[in-house]
Protein backbone atom coordinates (compact mmCIF):
# COMPACT_ATOMS: atom_id res chain seq x y z
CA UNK A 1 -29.18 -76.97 30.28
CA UNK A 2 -29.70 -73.31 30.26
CA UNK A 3 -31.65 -71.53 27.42
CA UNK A 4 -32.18 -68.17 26.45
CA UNK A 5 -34.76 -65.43 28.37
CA UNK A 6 -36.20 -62.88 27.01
CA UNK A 7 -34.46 -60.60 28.99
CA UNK A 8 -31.12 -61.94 27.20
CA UNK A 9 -33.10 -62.19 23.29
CA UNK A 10 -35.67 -59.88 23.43
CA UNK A 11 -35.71 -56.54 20.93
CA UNK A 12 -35.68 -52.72 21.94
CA UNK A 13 -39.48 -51.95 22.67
CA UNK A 14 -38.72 -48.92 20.31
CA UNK A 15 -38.63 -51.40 17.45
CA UNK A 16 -41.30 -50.31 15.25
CA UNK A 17 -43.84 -52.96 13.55
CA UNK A 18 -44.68 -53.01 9.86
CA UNK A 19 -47.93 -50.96 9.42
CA UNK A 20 -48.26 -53.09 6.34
CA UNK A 21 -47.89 -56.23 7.57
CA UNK A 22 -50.77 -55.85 9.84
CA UNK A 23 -52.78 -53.91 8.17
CA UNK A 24 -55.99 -56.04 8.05
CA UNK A 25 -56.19 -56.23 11.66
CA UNK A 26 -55.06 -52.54 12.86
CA UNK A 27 -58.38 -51.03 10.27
CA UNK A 28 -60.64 -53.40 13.23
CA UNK A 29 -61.58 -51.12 15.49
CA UNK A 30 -61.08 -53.44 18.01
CA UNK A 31 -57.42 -53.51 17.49
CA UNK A 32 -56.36 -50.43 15.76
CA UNK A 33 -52.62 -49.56 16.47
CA UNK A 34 -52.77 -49.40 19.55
CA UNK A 35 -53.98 -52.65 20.46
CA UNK A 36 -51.47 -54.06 17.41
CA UNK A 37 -48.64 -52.01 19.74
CA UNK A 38 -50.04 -54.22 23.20
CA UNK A 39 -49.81 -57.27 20.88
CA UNK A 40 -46.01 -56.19 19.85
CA UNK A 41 -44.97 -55.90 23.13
CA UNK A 42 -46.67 -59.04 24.65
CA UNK A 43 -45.10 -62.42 25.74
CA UNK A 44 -47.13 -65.81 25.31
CA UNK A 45 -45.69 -68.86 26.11
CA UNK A 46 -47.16 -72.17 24.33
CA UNK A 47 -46.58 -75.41 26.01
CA UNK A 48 -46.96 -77.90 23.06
CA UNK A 49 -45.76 -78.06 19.57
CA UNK A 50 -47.92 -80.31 18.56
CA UNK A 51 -51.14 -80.38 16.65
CA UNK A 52 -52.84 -77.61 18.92
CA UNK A 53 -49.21 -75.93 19.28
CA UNK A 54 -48.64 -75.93 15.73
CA UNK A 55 -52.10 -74.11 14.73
CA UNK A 56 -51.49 -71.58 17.85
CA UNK A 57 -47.84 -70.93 17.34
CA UNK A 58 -48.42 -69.92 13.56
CA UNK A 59 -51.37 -67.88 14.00
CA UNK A 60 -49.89 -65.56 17.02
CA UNK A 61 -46.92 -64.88 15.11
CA UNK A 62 -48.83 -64.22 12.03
CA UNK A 63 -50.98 -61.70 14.31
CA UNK A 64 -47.59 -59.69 15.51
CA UNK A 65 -47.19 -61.46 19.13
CA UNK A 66 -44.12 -59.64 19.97
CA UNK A 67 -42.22 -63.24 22.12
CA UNK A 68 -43.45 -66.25 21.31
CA UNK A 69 -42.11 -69.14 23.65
CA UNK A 70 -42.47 -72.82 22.66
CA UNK A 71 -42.01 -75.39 25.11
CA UNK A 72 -41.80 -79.01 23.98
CA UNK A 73 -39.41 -82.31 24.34
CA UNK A 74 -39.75 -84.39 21.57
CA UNK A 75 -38.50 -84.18 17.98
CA UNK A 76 -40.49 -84.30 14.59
CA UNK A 77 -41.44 -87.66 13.44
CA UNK A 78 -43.05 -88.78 10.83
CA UNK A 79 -46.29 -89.62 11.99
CA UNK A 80 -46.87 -85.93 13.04
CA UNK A 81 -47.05 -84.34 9.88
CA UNK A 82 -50.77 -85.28 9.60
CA UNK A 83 -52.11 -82.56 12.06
CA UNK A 84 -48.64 -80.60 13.35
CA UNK A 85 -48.69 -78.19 10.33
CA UNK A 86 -45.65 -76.44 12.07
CA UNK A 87 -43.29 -79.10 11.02
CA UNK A 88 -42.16 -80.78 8.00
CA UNK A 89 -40.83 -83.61 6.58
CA UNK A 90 -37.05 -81.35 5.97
CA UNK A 91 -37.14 -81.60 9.88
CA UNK A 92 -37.67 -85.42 10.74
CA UNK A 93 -35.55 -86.05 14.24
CA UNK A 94 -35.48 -81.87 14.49
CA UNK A 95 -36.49 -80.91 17.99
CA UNK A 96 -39.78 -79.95 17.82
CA UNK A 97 -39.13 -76.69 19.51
CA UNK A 98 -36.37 -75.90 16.51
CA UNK A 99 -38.47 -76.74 14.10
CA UNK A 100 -40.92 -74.53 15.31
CA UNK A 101 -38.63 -71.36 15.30
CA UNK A 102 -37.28 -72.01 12.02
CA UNK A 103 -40.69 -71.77 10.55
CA UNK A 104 -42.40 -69.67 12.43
CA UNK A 105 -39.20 -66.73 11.61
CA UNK A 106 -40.10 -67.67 7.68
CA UNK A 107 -43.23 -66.14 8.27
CA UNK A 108 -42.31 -63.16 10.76
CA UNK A 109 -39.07 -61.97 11.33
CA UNK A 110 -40.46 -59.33 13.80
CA UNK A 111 -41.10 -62.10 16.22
CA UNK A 112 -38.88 -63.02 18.69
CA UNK A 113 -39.19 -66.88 19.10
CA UNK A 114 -37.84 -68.80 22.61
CA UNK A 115 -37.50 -73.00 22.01
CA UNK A 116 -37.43 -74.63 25.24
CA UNK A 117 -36.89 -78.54 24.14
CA UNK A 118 -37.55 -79.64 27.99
CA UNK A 119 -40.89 -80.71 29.68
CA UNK A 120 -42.80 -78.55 32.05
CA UNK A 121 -42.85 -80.09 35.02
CA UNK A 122 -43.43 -78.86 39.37
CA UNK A 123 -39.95 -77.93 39.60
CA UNK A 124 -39.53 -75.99 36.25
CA UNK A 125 -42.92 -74.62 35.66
CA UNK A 126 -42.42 -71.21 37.46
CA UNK A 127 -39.00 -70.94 35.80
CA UNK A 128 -40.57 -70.70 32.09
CA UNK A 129 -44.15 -69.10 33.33
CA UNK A 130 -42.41 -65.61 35.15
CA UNK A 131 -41.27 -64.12 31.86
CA UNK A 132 -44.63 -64.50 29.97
CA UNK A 133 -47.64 -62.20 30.05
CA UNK A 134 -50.43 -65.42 29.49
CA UNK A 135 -49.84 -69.34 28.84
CA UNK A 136 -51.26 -71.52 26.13
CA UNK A 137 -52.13 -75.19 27.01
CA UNK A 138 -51.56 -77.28 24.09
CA UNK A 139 -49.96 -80.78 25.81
CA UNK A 140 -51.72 -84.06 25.21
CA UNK A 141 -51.30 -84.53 28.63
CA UNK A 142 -53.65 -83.70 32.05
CA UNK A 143 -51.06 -83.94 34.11
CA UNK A 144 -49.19 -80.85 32.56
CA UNK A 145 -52.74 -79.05 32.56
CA UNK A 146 -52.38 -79.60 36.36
CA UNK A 147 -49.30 -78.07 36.52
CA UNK A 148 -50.05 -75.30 35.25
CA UNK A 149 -53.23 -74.47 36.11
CA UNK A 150 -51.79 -74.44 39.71
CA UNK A 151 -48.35 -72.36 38.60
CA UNK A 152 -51.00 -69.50 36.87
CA UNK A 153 -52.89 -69.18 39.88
CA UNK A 154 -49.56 -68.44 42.07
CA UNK A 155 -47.95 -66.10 39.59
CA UNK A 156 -52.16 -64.50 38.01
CA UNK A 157 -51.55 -65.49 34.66
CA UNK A 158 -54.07 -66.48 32.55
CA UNK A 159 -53.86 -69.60 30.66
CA UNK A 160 -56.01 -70.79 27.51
CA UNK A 161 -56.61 -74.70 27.48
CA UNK A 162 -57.16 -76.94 24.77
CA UNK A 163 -57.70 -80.55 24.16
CA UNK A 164 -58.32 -82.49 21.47
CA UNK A 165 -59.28 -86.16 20.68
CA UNK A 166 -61.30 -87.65 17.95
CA UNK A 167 -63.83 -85.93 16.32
CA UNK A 168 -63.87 -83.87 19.01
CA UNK A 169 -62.12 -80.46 20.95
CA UNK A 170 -63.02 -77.99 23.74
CA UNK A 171 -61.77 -75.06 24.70
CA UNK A 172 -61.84 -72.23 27.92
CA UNK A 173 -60.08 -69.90 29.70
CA UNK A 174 -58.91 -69.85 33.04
CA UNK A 175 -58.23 -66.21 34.31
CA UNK A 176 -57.00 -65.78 38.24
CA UNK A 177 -57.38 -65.35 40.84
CA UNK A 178 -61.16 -66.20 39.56
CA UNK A 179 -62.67 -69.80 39.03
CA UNK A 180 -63.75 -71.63 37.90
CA UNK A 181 -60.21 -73.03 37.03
CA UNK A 182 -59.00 -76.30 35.19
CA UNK A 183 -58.60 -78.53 38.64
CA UNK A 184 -62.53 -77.88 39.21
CA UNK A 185 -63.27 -79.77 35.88
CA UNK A 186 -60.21 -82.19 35.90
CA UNK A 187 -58.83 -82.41 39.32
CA UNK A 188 -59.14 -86.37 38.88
CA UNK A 189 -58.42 -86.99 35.94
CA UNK A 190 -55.61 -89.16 35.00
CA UNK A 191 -52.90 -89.82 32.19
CA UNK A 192 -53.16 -93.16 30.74
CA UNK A 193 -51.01 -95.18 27.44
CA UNK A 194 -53.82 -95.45 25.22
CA UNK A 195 -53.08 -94.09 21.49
CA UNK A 196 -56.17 -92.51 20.67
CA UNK A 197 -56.96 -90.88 16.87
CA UNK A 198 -57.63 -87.58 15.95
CA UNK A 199 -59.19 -85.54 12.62
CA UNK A 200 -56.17 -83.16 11.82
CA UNK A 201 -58.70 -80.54 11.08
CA UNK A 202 -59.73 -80.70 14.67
CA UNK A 203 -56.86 -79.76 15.62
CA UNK A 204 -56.60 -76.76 13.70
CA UNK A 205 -60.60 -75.48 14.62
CA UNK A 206 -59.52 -75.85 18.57
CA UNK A 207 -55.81 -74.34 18.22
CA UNK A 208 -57.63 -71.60 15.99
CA UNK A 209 -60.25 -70.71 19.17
CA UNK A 210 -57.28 -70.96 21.22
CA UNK A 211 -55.06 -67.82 19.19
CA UNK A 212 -58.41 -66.12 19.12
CA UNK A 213 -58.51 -65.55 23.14
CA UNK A 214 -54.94 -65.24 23.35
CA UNK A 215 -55.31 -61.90 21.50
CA UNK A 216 -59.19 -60.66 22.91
CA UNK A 217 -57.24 -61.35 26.42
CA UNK A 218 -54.20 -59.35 25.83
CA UNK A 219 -55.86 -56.56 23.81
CA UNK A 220 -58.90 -56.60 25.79
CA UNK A 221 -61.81 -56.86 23.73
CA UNK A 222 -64.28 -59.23 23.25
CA UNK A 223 -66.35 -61.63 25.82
CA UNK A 224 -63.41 -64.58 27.15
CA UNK A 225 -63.99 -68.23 27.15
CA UNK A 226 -64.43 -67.81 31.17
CA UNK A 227 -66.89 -69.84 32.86
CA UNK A 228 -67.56 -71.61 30.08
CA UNK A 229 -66.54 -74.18 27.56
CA UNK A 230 -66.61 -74.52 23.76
CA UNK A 231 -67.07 -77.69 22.56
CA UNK A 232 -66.45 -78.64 18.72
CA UNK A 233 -68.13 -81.66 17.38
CA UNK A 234 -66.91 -82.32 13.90
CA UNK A 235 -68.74 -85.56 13.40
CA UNK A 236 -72.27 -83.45 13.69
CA UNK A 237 -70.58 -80.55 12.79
CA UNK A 238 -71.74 -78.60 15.99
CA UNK A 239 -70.45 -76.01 18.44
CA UNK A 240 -71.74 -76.72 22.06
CA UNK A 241 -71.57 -74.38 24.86
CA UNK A 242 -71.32 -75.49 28.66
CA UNK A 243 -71.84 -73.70 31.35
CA UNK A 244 -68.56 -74.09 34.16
CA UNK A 245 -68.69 -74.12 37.67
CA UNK A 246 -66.55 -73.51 40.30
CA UNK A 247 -66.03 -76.63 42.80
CA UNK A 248 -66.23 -74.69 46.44
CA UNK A 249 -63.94 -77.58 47.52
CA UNK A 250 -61.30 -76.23 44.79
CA UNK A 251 -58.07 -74.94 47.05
CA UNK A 252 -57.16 -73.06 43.84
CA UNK A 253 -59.41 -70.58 43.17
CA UNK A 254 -61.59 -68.09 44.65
């Protein structure tokens, strides 16, 4: 099936944003108009809908992200609602990625919102990734990490991973063509069936850091999450931070 691009959806770039709306943010000097403009006229592309994807999602269109594409296959069950606070319980069986657009236009209607319900996978990945200016990692899975870890590198994107499980998140940016990237941390790691728990609030702490670098990145301000890791410990109520390295066997990145 064959969705929409933002080529076919997206608004004039002469479309003016609501001074009013964004008001808060523009009077940071950091941001100003100008950088609310570069965050108008952006493209982000979340893979995930889920607890990370929910918290992401709402917070970059809150902040003015001018496209906002969700990628995701599943619909909205029940047992979501405890930490995907993009759904509700009006869109049980709702593809995830519908549900997502339906809300996320309640709270902007100046963003322009893309629902891909399919999986990212190594045929499709480059497909979704051209039209976007940066990716955000929210799957529950490593193998999609892998994916597009590898896909960023080829096209110089940078992507923002997250992962949650637990009492427990961590978060970092991989920017290319520099390491280290995501296959010199988890080049081995594996899927596997088990159903693990997870504090909702996590969730929404880790998908929170996540918006954060989305918009430092794109505006340009700010010190990245590159080369290192943030680690949230909610049981000890801690924020660790590890130093990354790159693995000179990577085939990656530099």
């Amino acid at each position: 099936m064959q969705y929409a691009t933002i080529s076919e959806r997206g608004k004039s770039d002469s479309e003016p944003f609501s001074l009013s709306r964004y008001d808060r943010q523009i009077i940071l000097h950091q941001i100003g108009v100008e950088g609310q403009r570069k965050l108008k006229d952006s493209k982000v592309l979340v893979v995930g809908a889920g607890g990370l994807g929910s918290v992401v999602c709402y917070y970059l269109a809150c902040s003015g992200i001018g496209y906002i594409g969700v990628v995701d296959p599943d619909i909205v069950q029940l047992s979501n609602l405890q930490r995907q606070i993009l759904h509700n319980e009006e869109h049980i069986e709702m593809p995830k990625v519908i549900s997502a657009m339906i809300n996320l236009k309640k709270i902007n209607s100046e963003v322009e919102i893309l629902p891909y319900p399919d999986e990212i996978n190594k045929k499709n990945v480059f497909d979704y990734l051209k039209f976007y200016d940066l990716v955000v990692a929210c799957p529950d899975k490593f193998e999609t990490r892998k994916i597009l870890n590898k896909a960023c590198f080829r096209l110089n994107k940078p992507l923002i991973v997250g992962a949650v499980s637990e009492f427990e998140g961590q978060v970092f940016d991989v920017i290319p063509p520099y390491g280290p990237c995501y296959g010199c941390l988890f080049e081995e790691a594996v899927d596997d069936t088990t159903t693990r728990g997870i504090l909702a609030s996590v969730a929404g702490v880790i998908g929170s850091i996540q918006a954060t670098e989305v918009i430092k990145l794109l505006i340009g301000f700010g010190k990245p999450l590159h080369g290192r890791m943030i680690i949230y410990n909610a049981l000890d109520g801690v924020f660790r931070e590890v130093k990354l390295s790159k693995d000179p066997s990577c085939r990656i990145c530099e």
